[in-house]
C-alpha atoms as a PDB file:
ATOM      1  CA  UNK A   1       0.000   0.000   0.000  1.00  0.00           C
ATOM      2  CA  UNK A   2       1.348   3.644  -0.920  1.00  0.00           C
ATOM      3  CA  UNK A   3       2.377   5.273   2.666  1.00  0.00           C
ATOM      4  CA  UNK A   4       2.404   8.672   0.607  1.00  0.00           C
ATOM      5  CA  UNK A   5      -0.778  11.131  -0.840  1.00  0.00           C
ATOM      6  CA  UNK A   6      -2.020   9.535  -4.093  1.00  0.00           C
ATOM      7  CA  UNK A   7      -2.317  12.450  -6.809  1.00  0.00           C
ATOM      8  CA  UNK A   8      -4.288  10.376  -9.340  1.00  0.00           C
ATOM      9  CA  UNK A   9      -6.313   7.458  -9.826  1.00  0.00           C
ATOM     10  CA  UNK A  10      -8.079   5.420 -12.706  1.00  0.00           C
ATOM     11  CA  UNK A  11      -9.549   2.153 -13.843  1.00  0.00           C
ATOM     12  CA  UNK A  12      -8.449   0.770 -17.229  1.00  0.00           C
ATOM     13  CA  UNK A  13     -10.477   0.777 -20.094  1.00  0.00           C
ATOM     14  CA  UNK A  14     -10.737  -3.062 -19.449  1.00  0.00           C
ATOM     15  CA  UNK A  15     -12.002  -2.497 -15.960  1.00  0.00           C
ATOM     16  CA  UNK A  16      -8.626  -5.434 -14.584  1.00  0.00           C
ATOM     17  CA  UNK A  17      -6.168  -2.253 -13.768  1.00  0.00           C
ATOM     18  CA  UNK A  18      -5.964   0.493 -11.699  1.00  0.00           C
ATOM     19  CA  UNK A  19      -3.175   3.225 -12.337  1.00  0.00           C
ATOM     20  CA  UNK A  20      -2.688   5.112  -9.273  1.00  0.00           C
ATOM     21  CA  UNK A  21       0.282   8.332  -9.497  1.00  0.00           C
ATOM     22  CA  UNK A  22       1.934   9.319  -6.573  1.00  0.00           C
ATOM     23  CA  UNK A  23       3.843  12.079  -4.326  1.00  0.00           C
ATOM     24  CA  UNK A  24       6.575   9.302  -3.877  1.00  0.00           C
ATOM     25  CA  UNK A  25       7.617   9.957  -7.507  1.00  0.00           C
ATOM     26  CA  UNK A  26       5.725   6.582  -8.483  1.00  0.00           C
ATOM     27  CA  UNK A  27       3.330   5.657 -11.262  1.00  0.00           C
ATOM     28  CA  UNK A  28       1.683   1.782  -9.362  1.00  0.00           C
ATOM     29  CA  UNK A  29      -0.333  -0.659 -11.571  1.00  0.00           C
ATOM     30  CA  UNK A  30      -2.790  -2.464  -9.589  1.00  0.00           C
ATOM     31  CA  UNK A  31      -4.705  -5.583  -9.973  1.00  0.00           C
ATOM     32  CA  UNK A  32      -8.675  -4.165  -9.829  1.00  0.00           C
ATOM     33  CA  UNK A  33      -9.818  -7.454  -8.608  1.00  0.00           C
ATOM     34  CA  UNK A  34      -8.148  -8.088  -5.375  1.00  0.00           C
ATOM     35  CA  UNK A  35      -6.797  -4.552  -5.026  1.00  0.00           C
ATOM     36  CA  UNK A  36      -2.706  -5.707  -5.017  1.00  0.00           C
ATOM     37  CA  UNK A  37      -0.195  -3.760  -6.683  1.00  0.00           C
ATOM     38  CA  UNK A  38       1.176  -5.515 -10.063  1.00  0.00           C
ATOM     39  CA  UNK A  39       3.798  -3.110 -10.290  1.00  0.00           C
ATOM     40  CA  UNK A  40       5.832  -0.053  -9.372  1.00  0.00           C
ATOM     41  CA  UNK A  41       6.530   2.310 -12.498  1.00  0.00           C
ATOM     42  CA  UNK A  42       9.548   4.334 -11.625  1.00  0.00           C
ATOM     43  CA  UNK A  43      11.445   7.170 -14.070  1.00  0.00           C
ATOM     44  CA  UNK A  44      10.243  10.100 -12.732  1.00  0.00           C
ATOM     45  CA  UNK A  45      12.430  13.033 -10.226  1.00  0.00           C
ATOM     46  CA  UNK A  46       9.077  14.502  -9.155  1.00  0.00           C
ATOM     47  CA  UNK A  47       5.708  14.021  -8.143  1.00  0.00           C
ATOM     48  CA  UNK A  48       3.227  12.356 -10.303  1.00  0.00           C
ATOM     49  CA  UNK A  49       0.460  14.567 -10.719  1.00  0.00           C
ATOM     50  CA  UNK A  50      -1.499  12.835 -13.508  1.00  0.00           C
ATOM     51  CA  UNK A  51      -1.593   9.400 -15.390  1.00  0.00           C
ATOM     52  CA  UNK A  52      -4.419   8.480 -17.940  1.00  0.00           C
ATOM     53  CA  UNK A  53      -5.043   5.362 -20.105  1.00  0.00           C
ATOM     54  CA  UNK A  54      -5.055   5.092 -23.106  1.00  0.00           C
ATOM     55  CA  UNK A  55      -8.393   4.601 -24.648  1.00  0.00           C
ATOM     56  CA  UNK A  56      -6.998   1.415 -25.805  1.00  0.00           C
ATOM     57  CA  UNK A  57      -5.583   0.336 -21.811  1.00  0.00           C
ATOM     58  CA  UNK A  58      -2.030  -0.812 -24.027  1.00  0.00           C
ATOM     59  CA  UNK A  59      -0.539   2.398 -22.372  1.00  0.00           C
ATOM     60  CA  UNK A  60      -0.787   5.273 -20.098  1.00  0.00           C
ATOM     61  CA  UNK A  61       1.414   8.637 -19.452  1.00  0.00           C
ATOM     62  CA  UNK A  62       2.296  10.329 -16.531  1.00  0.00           C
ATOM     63  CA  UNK A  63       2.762  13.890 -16.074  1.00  0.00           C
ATOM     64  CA  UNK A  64       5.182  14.824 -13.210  1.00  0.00           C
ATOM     65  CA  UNK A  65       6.598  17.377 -11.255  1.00  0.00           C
ATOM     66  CA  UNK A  66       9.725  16.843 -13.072  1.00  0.00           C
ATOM     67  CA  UNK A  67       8.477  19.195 -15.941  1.00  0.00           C
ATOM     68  CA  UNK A  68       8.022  15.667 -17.812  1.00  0.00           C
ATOM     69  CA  UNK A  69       5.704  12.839 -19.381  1.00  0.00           C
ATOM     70  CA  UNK A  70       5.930   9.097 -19.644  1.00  0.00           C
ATOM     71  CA  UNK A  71       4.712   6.734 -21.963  1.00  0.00           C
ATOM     72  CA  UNK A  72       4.958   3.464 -20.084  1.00  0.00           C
ATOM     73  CA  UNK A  73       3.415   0.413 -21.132  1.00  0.00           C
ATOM     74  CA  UNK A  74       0.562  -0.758 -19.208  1.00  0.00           C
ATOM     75  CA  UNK A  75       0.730  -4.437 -18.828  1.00  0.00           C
ATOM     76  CA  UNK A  76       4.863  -4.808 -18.523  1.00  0.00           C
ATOM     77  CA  UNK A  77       5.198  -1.570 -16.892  1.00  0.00           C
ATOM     78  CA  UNK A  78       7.701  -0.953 -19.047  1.00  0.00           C
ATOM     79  CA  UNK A  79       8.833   2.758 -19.857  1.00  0.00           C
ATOM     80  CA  UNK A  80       8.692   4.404 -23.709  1.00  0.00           C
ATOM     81  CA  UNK A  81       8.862   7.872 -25.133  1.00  0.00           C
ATOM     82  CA  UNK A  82       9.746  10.731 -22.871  1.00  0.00           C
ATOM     83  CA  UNK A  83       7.718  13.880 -23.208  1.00  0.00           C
ATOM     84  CA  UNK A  84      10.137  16.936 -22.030  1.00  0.00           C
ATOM     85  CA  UNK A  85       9.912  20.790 -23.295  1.00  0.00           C
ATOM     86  CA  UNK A  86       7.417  22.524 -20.305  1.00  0.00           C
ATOM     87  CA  UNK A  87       9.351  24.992 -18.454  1.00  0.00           C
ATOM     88  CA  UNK A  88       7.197  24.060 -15.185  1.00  0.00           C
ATOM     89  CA  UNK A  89       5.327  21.134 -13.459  1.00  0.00           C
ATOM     90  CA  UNK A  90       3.161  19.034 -15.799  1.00  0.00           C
ATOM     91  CA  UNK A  91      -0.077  19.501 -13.886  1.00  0.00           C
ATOM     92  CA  UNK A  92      -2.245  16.903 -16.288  1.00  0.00           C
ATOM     93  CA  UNK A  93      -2.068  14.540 -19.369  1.00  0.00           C
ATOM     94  CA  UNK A  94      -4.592  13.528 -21.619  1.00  0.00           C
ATOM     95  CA  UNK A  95      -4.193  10.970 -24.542  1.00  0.00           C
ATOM     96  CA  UNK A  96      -6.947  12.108 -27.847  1.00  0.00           C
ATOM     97  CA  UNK A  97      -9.793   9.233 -28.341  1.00  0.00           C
ATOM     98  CA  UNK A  98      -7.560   7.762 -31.584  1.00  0.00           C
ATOM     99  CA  UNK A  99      -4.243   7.801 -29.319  1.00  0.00           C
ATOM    100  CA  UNK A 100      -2.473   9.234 -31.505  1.00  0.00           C
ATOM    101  CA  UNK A 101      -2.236  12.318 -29.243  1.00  0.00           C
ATOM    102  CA  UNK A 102      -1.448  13.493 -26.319  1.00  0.00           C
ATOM    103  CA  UNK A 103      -1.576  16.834 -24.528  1.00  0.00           C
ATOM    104  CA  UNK A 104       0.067  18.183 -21.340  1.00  0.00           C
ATOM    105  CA  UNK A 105      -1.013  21.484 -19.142  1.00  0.00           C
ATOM    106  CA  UNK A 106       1.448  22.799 -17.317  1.00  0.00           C
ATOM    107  CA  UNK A 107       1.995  25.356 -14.443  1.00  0.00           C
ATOM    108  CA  UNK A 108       4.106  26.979 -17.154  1.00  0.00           C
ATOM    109  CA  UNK A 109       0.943  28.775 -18.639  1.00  0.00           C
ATOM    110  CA  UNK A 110       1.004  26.277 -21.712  1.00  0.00           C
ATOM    111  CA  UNK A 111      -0.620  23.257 -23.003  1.00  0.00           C
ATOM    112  CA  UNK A 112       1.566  21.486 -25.560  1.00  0.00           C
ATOM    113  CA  UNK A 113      -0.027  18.872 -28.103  1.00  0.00           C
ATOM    114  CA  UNK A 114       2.457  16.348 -28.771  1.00  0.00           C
ATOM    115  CA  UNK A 115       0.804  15.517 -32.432  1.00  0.00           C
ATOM    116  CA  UNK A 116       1.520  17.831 -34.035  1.00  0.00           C
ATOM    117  CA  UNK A 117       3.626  19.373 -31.982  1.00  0.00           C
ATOM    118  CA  UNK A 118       1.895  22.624 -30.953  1.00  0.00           C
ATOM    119  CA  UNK A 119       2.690  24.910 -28.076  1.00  0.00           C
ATOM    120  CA  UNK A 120      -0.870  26.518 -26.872  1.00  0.00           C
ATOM    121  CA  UNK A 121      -0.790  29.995 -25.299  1.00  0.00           C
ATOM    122  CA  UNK A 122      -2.559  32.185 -24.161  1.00  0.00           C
ATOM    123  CA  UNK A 123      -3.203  31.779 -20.036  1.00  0.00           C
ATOM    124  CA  UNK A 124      -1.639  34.536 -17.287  1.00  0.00           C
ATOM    125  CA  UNK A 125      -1.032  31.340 -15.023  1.00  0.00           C
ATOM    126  CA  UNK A 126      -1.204  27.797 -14.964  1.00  0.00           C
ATOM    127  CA  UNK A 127      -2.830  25.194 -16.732  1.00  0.00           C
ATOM    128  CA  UNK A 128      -4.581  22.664 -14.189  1.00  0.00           C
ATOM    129  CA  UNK A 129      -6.507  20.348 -16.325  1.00  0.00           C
ATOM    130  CA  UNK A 130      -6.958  19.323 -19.850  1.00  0.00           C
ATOM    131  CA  UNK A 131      -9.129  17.059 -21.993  1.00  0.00           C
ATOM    132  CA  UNK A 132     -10.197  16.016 -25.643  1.00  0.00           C
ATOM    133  CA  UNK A 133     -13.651  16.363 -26.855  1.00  0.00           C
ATOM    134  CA  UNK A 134     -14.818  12.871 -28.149  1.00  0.00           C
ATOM    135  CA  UNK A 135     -14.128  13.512 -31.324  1.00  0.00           C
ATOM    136  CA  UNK A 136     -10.986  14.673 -30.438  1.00  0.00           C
ATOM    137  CA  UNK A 137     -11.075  17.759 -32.416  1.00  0.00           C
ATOM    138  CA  UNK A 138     -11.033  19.906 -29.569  1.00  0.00           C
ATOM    139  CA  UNK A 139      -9.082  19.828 -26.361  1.00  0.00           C
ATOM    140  CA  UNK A 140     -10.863  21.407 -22.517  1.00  0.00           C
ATOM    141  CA  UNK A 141      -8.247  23.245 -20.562  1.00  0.00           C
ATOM    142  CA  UNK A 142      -8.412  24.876 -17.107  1.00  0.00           C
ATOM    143  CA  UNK A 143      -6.733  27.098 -15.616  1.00  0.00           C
ATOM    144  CA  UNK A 144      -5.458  28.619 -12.514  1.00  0.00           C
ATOM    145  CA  UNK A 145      -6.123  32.160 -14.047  1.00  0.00           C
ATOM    146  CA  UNK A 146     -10.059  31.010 -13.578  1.00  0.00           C
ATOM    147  CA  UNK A 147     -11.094  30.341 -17.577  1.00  0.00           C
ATOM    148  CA  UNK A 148     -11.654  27.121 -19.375  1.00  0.00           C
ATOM    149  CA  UNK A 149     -10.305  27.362 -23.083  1.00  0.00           C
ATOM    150  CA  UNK A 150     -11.849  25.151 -26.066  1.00  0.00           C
ATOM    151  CA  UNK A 151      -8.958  24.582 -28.371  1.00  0.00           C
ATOM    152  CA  UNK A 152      -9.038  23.623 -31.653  1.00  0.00           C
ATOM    153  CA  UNK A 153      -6.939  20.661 -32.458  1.00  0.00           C
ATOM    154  CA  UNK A 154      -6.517  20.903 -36.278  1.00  0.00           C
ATOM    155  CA  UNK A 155      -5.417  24.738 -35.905  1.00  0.00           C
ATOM    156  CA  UNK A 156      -3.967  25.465 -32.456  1.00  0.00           C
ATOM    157  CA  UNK A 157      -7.036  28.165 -31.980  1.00  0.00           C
ATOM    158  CA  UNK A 158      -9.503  28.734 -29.012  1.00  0.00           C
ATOM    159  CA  UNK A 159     -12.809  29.034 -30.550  1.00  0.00           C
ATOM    160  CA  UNK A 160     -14.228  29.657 -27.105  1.00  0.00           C
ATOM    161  CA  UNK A 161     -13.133  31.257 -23.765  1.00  0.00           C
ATOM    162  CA  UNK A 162     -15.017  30.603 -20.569  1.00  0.00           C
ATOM    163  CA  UNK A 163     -14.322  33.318 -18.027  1.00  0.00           C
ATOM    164  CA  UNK A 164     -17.224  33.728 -15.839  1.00  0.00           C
ATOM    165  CA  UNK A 165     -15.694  31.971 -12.764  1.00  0.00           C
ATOM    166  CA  UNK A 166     -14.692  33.097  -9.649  1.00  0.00           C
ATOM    167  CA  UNK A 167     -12.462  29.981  -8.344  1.00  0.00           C
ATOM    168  CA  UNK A 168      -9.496  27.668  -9.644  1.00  0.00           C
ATOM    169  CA  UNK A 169     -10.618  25.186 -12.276  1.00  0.00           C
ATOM    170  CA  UNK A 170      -9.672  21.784 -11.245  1.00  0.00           C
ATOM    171  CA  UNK A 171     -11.758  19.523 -13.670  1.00  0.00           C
ATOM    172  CA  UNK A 172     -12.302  18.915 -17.437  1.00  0.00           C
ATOM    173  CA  UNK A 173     -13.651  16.062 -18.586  1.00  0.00           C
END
């Protein structure tokens, strides 16, 4: 059992696995039906703030502390593709409904889309949470500057603000 705060938790898309991130710098695979870790995903130099299936449950990333994200396999635990370039914690991940993108909000007042490669701007502080429409033509974002932005995927644009709230946003979905 984790003797530190968990940050994150999720079931797989399979419903078997659990993928629980961690303040102890950990990303832990769990068995869903009798609750016992499977195994201990370690890579990362600061806290795991965020760590999402993919929609097909083959992988998952974590976003750290560490300014970083993970690819790791999800059934050998077994790390890929490192995700570097924020300037600031990596706050939350999110992989697009075709997995063939991810994005990453960061304290660093950016959300960075990893297919194609786009750097989104456009907050005055950091980005808490993030999201992809079904579709996955549009990613959510929140922010600690109190708006939700509606990108569009195809041409790095916000169609939308949302700015009519008065506290931190802390959930996208």
């Amino acid at each position: 059992m984790e003797s530190t705060r968990i940050t994150s938790v999720i079931y797989s898309p399979s419903g078997y696995q659990i993928a629980s991130a961690s303040q102890d710098l950990t990303v832990r695979l769990w068995d869903a039906q009798i609750g016992a870790p499977d195994l201990i995903l370690d890579g990362h130099t600061g806290i795991v703030s965020s760590v999402p299936y993919s929609p097909s449950g083959h992988q998952i990333v974590s976003g750290s502390w560490d300014r970083t994200a993970r690819l790791w396999d999800a059934q050998q635990g077994t790390p890929g593709l490192i995700l570097s370039g924020h300037t600031d914690f990596v706050i939350s991940v999110a992989y697009s409904p075709s997995s063939l993108q991810i994005a990453s909000g960061s304290a660093d007042e950016t959300v960075r889309l990893r297919a194609p490669g786009l750097i989104l701007r456009g907050y005055i502080d950091g980005v808490t949470r993030v999201a992809f429409s079904l579709g996955g033509h549009l990613i959510a974002s929140g922010s600690r500057d109190v708006t939700v932005r509606f990108w569009d995927v195809d041409w790095g644009r916000f169609p939308v603000v949302m700015d009519d709230f008065y506290e931190v946003i802390d959930c996208v979905v």
